[in-house]
Protein backbone atom coordinates (compact mmCIF):
# COMPACT_ATOMS: atom_id res chain seq x y z
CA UNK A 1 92.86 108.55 75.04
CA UNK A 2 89.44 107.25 76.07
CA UNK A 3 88.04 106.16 72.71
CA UNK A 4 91.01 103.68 73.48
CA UNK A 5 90.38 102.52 76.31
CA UNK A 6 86.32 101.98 75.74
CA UNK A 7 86.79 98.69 74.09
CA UNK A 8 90.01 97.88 76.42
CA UNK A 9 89.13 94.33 78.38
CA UNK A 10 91.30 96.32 81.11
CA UNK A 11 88.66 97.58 83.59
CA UNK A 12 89.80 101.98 83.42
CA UNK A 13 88.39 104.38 85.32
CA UNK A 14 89.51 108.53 85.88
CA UNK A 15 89.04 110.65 88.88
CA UNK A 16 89.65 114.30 88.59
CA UNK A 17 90.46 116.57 92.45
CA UNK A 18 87.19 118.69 93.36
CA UNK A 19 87.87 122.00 93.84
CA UNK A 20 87.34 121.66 97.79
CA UNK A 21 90.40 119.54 97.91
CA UNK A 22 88.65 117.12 100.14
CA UNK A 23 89.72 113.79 98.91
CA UNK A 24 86.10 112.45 99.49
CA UNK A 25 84.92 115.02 96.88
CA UNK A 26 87.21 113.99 93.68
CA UNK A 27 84.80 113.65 90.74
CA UNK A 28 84.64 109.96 88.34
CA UNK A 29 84.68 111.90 84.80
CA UNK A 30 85.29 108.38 83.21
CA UNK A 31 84.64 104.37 83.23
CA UNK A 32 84.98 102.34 80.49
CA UNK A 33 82.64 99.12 79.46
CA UNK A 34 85.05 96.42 81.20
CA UNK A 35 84.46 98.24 84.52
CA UNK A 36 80.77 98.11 84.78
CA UNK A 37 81.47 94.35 83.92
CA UNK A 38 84.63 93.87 86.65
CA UNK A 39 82.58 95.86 89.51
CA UNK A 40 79.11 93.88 88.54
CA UNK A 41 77.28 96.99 88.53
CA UNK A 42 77.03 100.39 86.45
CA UNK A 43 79.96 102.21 87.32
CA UNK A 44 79.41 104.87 84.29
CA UNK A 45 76.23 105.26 85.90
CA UNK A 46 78.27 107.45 89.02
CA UNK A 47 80.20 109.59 86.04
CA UNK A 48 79.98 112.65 87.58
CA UNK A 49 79.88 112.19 91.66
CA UNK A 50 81.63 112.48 94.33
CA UNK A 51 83.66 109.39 95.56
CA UNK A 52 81.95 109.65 98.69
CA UNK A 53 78.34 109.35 97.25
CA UNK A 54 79.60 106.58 94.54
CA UNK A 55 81.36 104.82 96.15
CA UNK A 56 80.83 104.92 99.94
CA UNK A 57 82.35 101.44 101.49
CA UNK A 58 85.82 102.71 99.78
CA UNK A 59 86.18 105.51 102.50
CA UNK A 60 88.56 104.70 104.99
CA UNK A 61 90.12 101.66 103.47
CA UNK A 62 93.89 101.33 102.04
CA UNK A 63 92.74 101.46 98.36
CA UNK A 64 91.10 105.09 99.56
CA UNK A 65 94.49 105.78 100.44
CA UNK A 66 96.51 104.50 98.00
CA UNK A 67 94.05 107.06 95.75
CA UNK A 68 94.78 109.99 97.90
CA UNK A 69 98.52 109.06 97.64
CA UNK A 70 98.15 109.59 93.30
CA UNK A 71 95.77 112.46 93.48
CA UNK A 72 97.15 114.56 96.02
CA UNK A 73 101.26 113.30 96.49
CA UNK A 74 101.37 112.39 92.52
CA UNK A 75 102.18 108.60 93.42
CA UNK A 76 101.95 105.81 91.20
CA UNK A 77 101.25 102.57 93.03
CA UNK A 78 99.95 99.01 92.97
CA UNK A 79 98.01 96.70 94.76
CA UNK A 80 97.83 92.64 94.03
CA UNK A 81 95.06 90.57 94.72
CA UNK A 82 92.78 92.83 96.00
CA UNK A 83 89.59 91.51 97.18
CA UNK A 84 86.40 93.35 96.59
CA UNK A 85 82.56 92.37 97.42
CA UNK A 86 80.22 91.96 94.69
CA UNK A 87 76.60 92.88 95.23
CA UNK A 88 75.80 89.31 94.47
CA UNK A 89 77.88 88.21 97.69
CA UNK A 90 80.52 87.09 95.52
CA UNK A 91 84.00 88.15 96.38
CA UNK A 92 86.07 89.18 93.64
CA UNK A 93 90.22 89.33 93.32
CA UNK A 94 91.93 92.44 91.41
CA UNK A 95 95.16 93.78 90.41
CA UNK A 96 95.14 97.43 90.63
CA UNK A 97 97.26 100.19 89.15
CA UNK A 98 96.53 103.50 90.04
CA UNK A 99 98.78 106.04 88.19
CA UNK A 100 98.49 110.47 87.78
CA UNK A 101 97.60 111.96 84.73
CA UNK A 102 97.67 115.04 84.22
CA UNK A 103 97.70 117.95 86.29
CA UNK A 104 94.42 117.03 88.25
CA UNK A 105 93.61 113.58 87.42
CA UNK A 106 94.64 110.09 88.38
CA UNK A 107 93.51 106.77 86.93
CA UNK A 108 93.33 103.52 88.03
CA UNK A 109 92.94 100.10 85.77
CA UNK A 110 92.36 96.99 87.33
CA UNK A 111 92.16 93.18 86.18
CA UNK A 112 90.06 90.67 87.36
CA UNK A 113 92.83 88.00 88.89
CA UNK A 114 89.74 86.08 90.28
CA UNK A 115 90.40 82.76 88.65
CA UNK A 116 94.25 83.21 88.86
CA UNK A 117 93.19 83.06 92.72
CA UNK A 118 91.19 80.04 92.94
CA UNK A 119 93.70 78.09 90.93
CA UNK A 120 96.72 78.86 93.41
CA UNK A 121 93.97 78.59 96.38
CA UNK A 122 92.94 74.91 95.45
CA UNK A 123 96.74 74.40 94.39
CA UNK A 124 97.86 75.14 98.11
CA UNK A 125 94.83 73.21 99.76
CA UNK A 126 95.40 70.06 97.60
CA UNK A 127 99.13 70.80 98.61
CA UNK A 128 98.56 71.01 102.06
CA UNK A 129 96.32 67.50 101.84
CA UNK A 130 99.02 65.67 100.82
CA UNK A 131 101.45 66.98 103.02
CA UNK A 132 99.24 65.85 105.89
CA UNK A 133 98.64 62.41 104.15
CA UNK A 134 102.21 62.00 103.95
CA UNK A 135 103.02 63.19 107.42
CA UNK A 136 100.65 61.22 108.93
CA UNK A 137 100.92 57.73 107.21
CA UNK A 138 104.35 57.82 107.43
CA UNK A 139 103.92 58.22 111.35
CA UNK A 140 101.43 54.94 111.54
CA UNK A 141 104.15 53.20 109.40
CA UNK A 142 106.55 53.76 112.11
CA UNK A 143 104.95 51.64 115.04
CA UNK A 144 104.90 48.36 112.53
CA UNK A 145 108.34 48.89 111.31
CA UNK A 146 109.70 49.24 115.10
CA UNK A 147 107.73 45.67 116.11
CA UNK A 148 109.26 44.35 112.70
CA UNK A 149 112.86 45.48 113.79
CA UNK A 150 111.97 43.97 117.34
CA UNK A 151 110.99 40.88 116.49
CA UNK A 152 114.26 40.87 114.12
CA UNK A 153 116.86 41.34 116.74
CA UNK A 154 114.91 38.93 119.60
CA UNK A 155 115.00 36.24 116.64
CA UNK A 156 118.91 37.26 115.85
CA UNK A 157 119.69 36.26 119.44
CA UNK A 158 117.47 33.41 120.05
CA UNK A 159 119.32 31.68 116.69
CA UNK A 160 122.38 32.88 117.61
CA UNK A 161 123.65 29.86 118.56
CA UNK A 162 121.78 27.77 115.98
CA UNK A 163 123.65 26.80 112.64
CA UNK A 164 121.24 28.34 109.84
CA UNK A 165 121.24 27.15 106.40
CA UNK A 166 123.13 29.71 103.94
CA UNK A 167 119.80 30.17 102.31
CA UNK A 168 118.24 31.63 105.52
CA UNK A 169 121.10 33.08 106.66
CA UNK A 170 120.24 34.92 103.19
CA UNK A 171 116.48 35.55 104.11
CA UNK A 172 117.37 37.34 107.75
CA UNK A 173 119.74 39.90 105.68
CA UNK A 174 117.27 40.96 103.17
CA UNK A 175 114.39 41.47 105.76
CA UNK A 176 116.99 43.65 107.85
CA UNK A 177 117.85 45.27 104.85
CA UNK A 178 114.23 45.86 103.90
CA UNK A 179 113.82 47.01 107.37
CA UNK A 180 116.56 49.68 107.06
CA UNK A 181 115.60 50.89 104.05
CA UNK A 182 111.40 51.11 104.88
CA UNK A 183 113.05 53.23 107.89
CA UNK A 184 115.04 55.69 105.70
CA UNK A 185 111.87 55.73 103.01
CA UNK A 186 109.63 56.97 106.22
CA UNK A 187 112.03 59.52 107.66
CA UNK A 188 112.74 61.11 104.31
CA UNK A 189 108.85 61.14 103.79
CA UNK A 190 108.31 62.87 107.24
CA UNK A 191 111.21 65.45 106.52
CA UNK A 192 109.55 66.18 103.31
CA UNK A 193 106.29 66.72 104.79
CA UNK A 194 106.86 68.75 107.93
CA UNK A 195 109.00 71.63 105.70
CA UNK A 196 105.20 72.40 104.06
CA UNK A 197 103.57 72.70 107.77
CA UNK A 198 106.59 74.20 109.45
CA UNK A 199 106.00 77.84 109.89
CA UNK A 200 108.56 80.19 108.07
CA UNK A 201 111.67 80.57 111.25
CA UNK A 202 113.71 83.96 110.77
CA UNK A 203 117.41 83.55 111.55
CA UNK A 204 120.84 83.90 111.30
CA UNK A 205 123.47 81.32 110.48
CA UNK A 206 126.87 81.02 109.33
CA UNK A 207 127.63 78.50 106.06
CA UNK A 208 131.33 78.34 106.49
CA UNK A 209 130.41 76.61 110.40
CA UNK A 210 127.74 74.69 109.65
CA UNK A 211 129.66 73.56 106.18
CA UNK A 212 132.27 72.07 108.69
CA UNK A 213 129.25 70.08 110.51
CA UNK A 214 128.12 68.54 107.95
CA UNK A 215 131.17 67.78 106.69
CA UNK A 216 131.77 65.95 110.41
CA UNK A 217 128.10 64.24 110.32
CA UNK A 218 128.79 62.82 106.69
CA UNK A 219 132.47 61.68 107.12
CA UNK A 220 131.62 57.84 107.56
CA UNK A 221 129.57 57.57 104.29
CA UNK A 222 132.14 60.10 102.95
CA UNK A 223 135.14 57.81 103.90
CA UNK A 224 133.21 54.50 102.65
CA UNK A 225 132.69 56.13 99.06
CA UNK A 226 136.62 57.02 99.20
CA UNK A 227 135.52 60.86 99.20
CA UNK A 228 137.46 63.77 100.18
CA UNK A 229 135.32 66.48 101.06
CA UNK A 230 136.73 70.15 100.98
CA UNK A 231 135.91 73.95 101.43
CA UNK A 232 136.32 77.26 100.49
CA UNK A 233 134.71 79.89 102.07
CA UNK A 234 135.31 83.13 104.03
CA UNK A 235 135.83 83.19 107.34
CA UNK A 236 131.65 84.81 108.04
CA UNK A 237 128.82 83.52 105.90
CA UNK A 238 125.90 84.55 107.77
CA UNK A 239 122.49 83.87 105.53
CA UNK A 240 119.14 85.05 106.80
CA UNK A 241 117.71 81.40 107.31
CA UNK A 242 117.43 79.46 110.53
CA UNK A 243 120.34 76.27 111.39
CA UNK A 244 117.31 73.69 110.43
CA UNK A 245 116.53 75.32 107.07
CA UNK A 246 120.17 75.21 106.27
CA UNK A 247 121.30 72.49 107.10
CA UNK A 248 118.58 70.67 105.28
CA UNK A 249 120.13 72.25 102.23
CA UNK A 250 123.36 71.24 102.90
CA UNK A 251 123.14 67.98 104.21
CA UNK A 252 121.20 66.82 100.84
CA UNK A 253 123.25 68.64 98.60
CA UNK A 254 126.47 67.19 99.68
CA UNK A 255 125.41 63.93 100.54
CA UNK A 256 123.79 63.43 97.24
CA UNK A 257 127.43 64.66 95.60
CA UNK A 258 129.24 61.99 97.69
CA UNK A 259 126.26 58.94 96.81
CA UNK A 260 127.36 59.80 92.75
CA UNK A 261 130.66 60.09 93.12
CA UNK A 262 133.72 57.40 93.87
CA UNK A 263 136.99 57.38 95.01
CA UNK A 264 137.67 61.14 93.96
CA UNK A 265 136.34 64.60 95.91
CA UNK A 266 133.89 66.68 96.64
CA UNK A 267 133.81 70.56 97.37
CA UNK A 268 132.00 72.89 98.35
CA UNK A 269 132.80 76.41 97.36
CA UNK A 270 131.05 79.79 98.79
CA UNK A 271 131.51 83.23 97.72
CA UNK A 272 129.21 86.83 97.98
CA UNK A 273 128.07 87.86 94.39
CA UNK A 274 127.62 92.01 93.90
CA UNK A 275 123.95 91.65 94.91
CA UNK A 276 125.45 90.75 98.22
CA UNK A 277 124.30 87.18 98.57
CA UNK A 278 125.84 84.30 99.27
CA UNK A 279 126.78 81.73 96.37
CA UNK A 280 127.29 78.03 97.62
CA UNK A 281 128.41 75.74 94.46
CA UNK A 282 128.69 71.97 95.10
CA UNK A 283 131.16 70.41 92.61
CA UNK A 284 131.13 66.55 92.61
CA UNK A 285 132.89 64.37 89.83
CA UNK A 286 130.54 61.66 89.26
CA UNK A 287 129.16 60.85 85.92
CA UNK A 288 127.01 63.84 85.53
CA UNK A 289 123.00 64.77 84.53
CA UNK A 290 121.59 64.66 81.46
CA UNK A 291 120.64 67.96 80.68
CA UNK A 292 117.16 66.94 80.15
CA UNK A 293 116.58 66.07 83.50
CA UNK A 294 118.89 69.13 84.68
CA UNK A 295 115.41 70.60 86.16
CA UNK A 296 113.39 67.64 87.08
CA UNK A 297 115.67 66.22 89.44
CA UNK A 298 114.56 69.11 92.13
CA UNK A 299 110.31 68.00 91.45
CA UNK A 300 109.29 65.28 93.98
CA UNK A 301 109.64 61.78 93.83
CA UNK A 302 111.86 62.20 90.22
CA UNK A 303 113.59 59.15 89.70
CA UNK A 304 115.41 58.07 86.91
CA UNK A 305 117.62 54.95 85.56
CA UNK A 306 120.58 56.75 84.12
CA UNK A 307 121.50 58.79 87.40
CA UNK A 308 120.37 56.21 89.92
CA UNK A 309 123.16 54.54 91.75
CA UNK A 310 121.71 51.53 93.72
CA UNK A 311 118.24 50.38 95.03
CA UNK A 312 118.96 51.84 98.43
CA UNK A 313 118.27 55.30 96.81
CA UNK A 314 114.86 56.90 98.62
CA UNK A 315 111.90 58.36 97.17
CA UNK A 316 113.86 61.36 95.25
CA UNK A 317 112.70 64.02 97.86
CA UNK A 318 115.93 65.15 98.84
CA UNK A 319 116.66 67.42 96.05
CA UNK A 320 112.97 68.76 96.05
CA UNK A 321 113.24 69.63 99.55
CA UNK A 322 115.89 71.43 98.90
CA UNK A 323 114.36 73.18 96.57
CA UNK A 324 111.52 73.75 98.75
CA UNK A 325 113.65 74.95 101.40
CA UNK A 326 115.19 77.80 99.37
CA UNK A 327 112.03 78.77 97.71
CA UNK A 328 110.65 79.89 101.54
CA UNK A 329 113.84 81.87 102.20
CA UNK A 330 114.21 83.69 99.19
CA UNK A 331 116.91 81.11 97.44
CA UNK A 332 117.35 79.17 94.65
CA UNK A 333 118.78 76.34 93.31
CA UNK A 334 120.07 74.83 90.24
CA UNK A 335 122.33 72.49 87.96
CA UNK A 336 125.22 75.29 86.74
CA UNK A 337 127.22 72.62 84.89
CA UNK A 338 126.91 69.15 84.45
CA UNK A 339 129.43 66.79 82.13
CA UNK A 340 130.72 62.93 82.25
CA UNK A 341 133.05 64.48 84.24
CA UNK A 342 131.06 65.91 87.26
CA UNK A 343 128.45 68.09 88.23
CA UNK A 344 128.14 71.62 89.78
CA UNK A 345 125.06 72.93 91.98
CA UNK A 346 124.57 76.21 92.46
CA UNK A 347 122.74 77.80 95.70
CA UNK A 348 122.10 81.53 96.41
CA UNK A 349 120.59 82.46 99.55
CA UNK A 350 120.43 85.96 101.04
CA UNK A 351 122.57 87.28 103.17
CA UNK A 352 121.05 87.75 106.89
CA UNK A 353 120.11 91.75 107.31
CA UNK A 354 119.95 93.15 111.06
């Protein structure tokens, strides 16, 4: 077995038990090349010492115990990310698998996830930048928009009495209607940007209620799109995710399925699946998604032609917070079934555990 695992890239490394028992005292019997090049320093150079004179600094620390656990108990286990120091000040990121062998051995491999680290690390600072950037222009955009608005009404009532031409009469709509609209664009926008800063919130809280809420909160735009919206559901849906989190889900998913559809229904469907959480399905019967944007339509800021209704339509971060919702709380979300003659979304969030 180790002539294999000289020229493995894997860094490999065996410990046999001492015969004092004393986990300090196992013996390294074997290292291969990649783990004097992982631990940037001679690790066959310890082959035959004691842990505790090799490799001091691990004494005491949960990897020491997770090697105790495989020598002594016979316990596989595996540890993700782990940093370690390099002599050069450097500190390092590995995956670690330490397994028994034999009757009196254990190994442990490990693979340098160092750059896998820095990628996701810049990923979530650049991540976070923007979320700030968002959240706070957006805010400064507010305080113009509400003098904007002001000055609209004030000039609403001082013309009120004052016959105005058809083509200003024209003018005065669209800058209220741009008005509206910038207002929508910048609340969507903060929505978006406070789920990345909001800390994760336990909780418990029922679907089949809070189905009925939003059903209540959306029944204007529901009745103006000649929408009836129904459920099915039993009588206790309780989901491990806060009211905010869920609703947030909800009130996109359903509102989007009323925007695309007219003059027909809407429903919204939840069942338990054998893993024990809860399946919320959507079903609209609008004109359906493309099945290449089946996916995209939950990234930010997707927008497309052939499934975009009117220019009051936002950025396209509904869906993606959605999305982004779900991912925090253990859910997911997708397209189940799209056609020309509707379009299912499927949810599964976890049930709520005492």
């Amino acid at each position: 077995m180790y002539n294999i695992m000289d020229k493995c890239p894997v860094g490999f490394i065996v410990w046999e038990k001492d015969p004092s028992g004393k986990p300090e005292d196992m013996n390294l019997i074997y290292a291969n090349e990649a783990a004097d090049t992982m631990a940037g320093e001679p690790v066959t150079i310890h082959i035959g010492k004691h842990l505790k004179d090799a490799f001091p600094l691990l004494l005491g620390t949960p990897l020491y115990d997770n090697y105790k656990k495989a020598m002594f108990d016979r316990e596989a286990s595996n540890i993700y990310m782990l940093p370690y120091p390099h002599p050069n000040n450097m500190l390092e990121y590995y995956d670690v698998h330490i397994f028994p062998i034999e009757t009196y051995c254990m190994a442990v491999s490990y693979i340098n996830k160092t750059k896998e680290f820095s990628v996701a690390k810049e990923l979530e600072e650049s991540n976070e930048w923007l979320n700030n950037f968002a959240y706070y222009v957006s805010h400064d955009l507010r305080e113009p928009l509400r003098t904007i608005s002001g000055m609209l009404a004030l000039l609403r009532i001082d013309l009120a009495e004052k016959d105005l031409s058809d083509k200003a009469e024209i003018y005065m709509s669209l800058i209220e209607e741009a008005s509206l609209r910038l207002g929508g664009l910048i609340r969507e926008t903060l929505s978006y940007a406070k789920l990345g800063t909001r800390n994760r919130s336990e909780g418990r809280t029922d679907l089949s209620t809070l189905i009925e809420e939003v059903f209540r909160d959306l029944g204007e735009m529901a009745k103006d799109n000649n929408i009836i919206l129904k459920k099915s559901s039993q009588k206790e849906a309780n989901v491990g995710a806060s009211y905010t989190e869920v609703y947030t889900v909800l009130q996109n998913l359903i509102s989007n399925a009323i925007k695309y559809s007219k003059d027909s229904e809407v429903n919204v469907n939840v069942t338990k699946n054998k893993g024990g959480a809860f399946e919320l399905r959507v079903i609209d019967h609008g004109r359906g998604i493309p099945e290449e944007f089946q996916e995209k339509i939950f990234e930010p800021f997707f927008r497309h032609n052939g499934i975009k209704l009117s220019v009051s339509d936002g950025f396209g971060l509904g869906l993606s917070s959605v999305k982004r919702v779900l991912s925090r709380i253990g859910g997911t979300v997708k397209v189940e079934a799209s056609s020309e003659k509707g379009t299912t979304v499927l949810v599964i969030i976890p049930e709520f555990k005492v």
